[in-house]
N, C-alpha and C. Protein backbone atom coordinates (compact mmCIF):
# COMPACT_ATOMS: atom_id res chain seq x y z
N UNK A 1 -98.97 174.06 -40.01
CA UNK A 1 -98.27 174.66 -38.90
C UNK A 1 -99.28 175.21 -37.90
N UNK A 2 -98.97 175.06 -36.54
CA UNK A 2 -99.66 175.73 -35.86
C UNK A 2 -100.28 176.83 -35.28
N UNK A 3 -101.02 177.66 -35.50
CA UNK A 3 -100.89 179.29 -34.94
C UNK A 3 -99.83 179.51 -33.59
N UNK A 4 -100.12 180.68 -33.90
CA UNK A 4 -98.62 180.97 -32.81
C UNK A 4 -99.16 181.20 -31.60
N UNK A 5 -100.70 181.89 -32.00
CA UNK A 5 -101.81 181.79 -30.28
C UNK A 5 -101.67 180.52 -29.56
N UNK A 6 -101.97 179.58 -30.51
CA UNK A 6 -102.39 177.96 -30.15
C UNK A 6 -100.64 177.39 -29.23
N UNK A 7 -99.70 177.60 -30.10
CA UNK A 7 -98.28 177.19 -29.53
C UNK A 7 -98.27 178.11 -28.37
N UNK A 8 -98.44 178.93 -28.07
CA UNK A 8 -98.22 180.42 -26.75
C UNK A 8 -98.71 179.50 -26.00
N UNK A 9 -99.76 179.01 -26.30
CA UNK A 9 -100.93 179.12 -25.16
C UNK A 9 -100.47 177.58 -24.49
N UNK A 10 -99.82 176.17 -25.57
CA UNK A 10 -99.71 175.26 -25.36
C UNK A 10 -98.45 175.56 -24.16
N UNK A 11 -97.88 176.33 -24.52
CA UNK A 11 -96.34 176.34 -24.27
C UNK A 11 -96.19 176.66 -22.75
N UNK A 12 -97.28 176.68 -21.62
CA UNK A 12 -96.78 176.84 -20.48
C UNK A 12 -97.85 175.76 -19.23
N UNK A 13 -96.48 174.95 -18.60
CA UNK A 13 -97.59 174.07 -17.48
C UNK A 13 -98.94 174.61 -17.11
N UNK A 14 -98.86 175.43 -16.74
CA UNK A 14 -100.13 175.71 -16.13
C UNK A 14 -101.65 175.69 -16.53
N UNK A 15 -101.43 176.32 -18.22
CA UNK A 15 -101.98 176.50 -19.24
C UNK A 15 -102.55 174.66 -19.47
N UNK A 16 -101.48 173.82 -19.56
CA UNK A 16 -101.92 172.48 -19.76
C UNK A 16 -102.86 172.05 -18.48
N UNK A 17 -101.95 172.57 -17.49
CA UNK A 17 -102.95 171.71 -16.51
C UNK A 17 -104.46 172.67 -16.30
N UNK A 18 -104.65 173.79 -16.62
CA UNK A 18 -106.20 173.89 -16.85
C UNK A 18 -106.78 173.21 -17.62
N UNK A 19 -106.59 173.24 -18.98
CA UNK A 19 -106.86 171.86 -19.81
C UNK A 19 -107.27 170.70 -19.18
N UNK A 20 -106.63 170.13 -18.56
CA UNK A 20 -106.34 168.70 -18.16
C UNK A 20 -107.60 168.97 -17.18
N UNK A 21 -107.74 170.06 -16.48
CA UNK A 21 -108.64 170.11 -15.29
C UNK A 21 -110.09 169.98 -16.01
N UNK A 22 -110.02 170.97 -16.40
CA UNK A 22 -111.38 171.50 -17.51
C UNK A 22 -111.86 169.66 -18.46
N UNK A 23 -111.07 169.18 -18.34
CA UNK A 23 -111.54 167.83 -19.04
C UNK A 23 -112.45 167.16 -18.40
N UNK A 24 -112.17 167.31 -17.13
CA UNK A 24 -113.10 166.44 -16.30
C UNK A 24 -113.03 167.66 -14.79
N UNK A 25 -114.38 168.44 -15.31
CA UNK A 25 -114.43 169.15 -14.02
C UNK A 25 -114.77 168.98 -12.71
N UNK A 26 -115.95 167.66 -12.65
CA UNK A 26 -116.66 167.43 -11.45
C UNK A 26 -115.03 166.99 -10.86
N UNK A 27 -114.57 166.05 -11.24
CA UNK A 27 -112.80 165.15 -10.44
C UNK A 27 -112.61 166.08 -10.09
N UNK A 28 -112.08 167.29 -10.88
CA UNK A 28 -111.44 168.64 -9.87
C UNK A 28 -111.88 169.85 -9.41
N UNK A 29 -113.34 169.55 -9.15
CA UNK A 29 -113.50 171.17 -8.59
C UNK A 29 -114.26 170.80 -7.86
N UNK A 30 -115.06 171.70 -6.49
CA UNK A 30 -116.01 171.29 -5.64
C UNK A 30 -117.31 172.28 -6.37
N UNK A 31 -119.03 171.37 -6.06
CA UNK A 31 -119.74 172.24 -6.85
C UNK A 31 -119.71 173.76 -6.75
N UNK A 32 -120.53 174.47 -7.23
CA UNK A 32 -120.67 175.79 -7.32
C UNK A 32 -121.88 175.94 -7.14
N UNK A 33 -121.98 177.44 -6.76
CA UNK A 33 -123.47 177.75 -6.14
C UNK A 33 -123.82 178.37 -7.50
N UNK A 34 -123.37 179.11 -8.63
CA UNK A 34 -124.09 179.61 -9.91
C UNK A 34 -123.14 178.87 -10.90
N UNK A 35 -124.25 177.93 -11.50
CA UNK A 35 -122.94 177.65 -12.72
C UNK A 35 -122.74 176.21 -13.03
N UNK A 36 -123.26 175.49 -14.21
CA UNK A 36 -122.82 173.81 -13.58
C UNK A 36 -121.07 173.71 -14.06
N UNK A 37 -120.79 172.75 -13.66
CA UNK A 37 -119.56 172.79 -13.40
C UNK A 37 -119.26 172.28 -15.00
N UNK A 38 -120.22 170.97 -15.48
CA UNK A 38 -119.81 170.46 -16.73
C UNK A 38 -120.53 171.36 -18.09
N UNK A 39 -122.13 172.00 -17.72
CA UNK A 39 -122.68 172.59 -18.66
C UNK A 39 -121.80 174.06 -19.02
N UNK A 40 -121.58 174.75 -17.98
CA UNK A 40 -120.95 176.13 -17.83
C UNK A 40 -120.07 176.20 -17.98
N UNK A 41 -119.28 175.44 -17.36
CA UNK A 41 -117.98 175.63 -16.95
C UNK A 41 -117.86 175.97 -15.34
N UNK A 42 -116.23 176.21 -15.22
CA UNK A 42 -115.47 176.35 -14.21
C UNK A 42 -115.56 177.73 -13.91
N UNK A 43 -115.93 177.79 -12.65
CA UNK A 43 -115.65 179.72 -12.25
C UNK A 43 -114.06 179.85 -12.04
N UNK A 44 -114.00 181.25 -12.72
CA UNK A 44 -112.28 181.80 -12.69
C UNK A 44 -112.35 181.56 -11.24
N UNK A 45 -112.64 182.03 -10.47
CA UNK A 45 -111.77 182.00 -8.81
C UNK A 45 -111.67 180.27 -8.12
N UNK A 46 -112.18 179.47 -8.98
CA UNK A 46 -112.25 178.18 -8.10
C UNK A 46 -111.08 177.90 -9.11
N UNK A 47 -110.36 178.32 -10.35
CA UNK A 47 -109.36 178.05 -10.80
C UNK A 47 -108.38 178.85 -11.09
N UNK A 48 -108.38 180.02 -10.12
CA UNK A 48 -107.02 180.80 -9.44
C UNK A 48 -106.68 180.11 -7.95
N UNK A 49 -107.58 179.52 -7.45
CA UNK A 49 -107.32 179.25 -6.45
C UNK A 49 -106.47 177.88 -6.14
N UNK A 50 -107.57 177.24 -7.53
CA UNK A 50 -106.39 175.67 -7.83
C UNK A 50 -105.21 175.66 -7.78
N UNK A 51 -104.63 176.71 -9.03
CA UNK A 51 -103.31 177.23 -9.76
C UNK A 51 -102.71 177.55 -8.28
N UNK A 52 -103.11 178.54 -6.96
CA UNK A 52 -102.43 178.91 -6.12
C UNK A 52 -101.76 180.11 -6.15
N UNK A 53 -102.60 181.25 -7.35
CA UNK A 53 -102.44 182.11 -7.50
C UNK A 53 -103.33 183.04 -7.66
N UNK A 54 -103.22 184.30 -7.75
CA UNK A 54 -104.33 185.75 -7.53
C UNK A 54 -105.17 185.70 -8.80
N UNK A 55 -106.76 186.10 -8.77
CA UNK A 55 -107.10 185.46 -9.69
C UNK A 55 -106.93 186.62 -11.17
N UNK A 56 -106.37 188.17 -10.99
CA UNK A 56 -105.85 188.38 -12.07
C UNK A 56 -104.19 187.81 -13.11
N UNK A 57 -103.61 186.62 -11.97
CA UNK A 57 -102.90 186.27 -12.92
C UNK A 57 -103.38 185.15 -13.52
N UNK A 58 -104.39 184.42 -12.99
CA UNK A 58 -105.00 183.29 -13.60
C UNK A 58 -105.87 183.51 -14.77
N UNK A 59 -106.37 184.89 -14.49
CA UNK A 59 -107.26 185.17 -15.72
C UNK A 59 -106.16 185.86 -16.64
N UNK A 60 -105.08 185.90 -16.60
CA UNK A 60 -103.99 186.27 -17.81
C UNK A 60 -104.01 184.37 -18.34
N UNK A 61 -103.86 183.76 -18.34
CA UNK A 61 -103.79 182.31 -18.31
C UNK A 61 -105.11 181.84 -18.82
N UNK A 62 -105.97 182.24 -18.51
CA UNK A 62 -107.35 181.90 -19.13
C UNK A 62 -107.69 182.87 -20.04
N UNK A 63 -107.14 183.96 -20.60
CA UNK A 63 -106.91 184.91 -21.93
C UNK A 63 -106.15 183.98 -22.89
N UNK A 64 -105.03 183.49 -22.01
CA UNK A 64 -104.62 183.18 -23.37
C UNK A 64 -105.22 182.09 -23.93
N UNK A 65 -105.74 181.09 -23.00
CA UNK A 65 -105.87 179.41 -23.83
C UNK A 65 -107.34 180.01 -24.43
N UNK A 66 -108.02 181.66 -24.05
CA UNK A 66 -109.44 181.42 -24.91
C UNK A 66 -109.17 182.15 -26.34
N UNK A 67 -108.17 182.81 -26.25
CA UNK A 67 -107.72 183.38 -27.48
C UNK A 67 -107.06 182.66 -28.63
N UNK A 68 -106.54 181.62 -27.90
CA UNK A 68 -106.06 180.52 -29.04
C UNK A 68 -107.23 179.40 -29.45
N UNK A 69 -108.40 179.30 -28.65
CA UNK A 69 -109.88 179.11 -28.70
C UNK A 69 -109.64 177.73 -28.24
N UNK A 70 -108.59 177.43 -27.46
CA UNK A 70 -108.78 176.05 -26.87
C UNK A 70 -109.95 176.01 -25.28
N UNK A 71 -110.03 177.30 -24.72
CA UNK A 71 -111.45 176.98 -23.63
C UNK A 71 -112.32 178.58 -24.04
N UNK A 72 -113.61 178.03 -23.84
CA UNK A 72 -114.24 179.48 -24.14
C UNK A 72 -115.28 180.13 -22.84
N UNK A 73 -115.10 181.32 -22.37
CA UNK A 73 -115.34 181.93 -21.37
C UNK A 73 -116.75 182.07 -21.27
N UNK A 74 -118.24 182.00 -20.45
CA UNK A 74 -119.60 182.24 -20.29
C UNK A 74 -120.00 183.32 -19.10
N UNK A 75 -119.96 184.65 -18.91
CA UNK A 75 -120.40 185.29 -18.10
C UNK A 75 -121.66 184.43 -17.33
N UNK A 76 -121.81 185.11 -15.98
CA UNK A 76 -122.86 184.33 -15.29
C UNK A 76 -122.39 185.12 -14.24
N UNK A 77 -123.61 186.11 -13.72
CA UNK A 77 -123.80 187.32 -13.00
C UNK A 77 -122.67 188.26 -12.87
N UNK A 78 -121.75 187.98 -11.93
CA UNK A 78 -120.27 188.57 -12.35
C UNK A 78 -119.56 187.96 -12.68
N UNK A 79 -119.37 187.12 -12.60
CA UNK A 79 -118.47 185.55 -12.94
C UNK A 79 -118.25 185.68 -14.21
N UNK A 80 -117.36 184.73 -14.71
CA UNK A 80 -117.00 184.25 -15.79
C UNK A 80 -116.38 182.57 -15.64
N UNK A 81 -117.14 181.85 -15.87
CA UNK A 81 -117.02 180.50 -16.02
C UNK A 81 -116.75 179.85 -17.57
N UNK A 82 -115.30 178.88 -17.08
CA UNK A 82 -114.74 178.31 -18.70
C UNK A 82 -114.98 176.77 -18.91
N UNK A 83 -114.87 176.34 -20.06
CA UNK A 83 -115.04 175.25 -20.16
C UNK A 83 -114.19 175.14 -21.65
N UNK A 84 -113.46 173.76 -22.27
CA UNK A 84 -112.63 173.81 -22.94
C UNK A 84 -114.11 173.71 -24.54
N UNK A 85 -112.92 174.14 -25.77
CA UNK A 85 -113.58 174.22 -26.69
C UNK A 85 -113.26 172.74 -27.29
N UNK A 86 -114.08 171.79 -27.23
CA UNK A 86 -113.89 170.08 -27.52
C UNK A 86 -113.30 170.30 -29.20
N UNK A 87 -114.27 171.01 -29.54
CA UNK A 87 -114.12 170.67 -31.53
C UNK A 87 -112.66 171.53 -31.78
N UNK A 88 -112.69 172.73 -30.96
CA UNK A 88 -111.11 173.23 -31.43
C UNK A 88 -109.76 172.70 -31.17
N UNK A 89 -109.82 171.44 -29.65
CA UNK A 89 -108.80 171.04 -29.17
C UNK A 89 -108.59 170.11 -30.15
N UNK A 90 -109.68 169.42 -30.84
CA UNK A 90 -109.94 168.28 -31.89
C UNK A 90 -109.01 168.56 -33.29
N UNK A 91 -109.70 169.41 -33.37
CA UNK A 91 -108.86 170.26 -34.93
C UNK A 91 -107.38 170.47 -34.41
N UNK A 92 -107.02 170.99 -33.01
CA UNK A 92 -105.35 171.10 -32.88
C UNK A 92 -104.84 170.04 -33.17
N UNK A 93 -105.56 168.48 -32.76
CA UNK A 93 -104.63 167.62 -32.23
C UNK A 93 -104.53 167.18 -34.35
N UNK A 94 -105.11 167.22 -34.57
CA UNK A 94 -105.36 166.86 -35.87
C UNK A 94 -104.16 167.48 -36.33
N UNK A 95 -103.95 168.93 -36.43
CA UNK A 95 -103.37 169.62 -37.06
C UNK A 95 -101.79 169.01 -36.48
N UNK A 96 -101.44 169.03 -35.17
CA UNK A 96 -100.04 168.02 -34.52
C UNK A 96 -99.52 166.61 -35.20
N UNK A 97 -100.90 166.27 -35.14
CA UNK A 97 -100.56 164.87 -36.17
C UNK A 97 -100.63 165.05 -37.31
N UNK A 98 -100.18 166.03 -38.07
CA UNK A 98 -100.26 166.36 -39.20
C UNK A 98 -101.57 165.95 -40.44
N UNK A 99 -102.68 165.75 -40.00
CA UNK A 99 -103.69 165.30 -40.75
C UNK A 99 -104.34 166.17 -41.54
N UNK A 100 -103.85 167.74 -41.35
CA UNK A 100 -104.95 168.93 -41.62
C UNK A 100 -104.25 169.62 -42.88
């Protein structure tokens, strides 16, 4: 069965489509001046801004998918830049297809 973090976190569009973004960051983001986009990750404000929302509700949204450990957060000066966790999304999908 799935954790209930992991289902929360699956359970809302938005949440997926960071995912989906974070898969392939260079396609959706423009570079950044601190931060690589694929080594680092994504800066929170270039993905509140995607979403089309303020970036403390985006970072409620990026709490949850890091708490269910599907993306994990890297400070970088004030920033906080995400990038998805490959081996944990791995183990979810495993666990969906019942393999685990």
């Amino acid at each position: 069965m799935l954790p209930v973090d992991v289902m929360r976190a699956l359970a809302s569009e938005r949440r997926l489509c960071i995912l989906e973004w974070l898969k392939d960051p260079v396609a959706h983001f423009p570079p950044q001046t601190d931060g690589d986009l694929v080594e680092d990750g994504v800066c929170s404000v270039y993905l509140a801004d995607k979403l089309g929302m303020t970036q403390p509700s985006a970072t409620g949204h990026l709490k949850i998918l890091e708490r269910a450990g599907l993306i994990r957060g890297r400070r970088i000066k004030q920033w906080v830049f995400y990038r998805r966790d490959e081996e944990r999304i791995a183990e979810i999908k495993r666990l969906i297809a019942g393999e685990l």
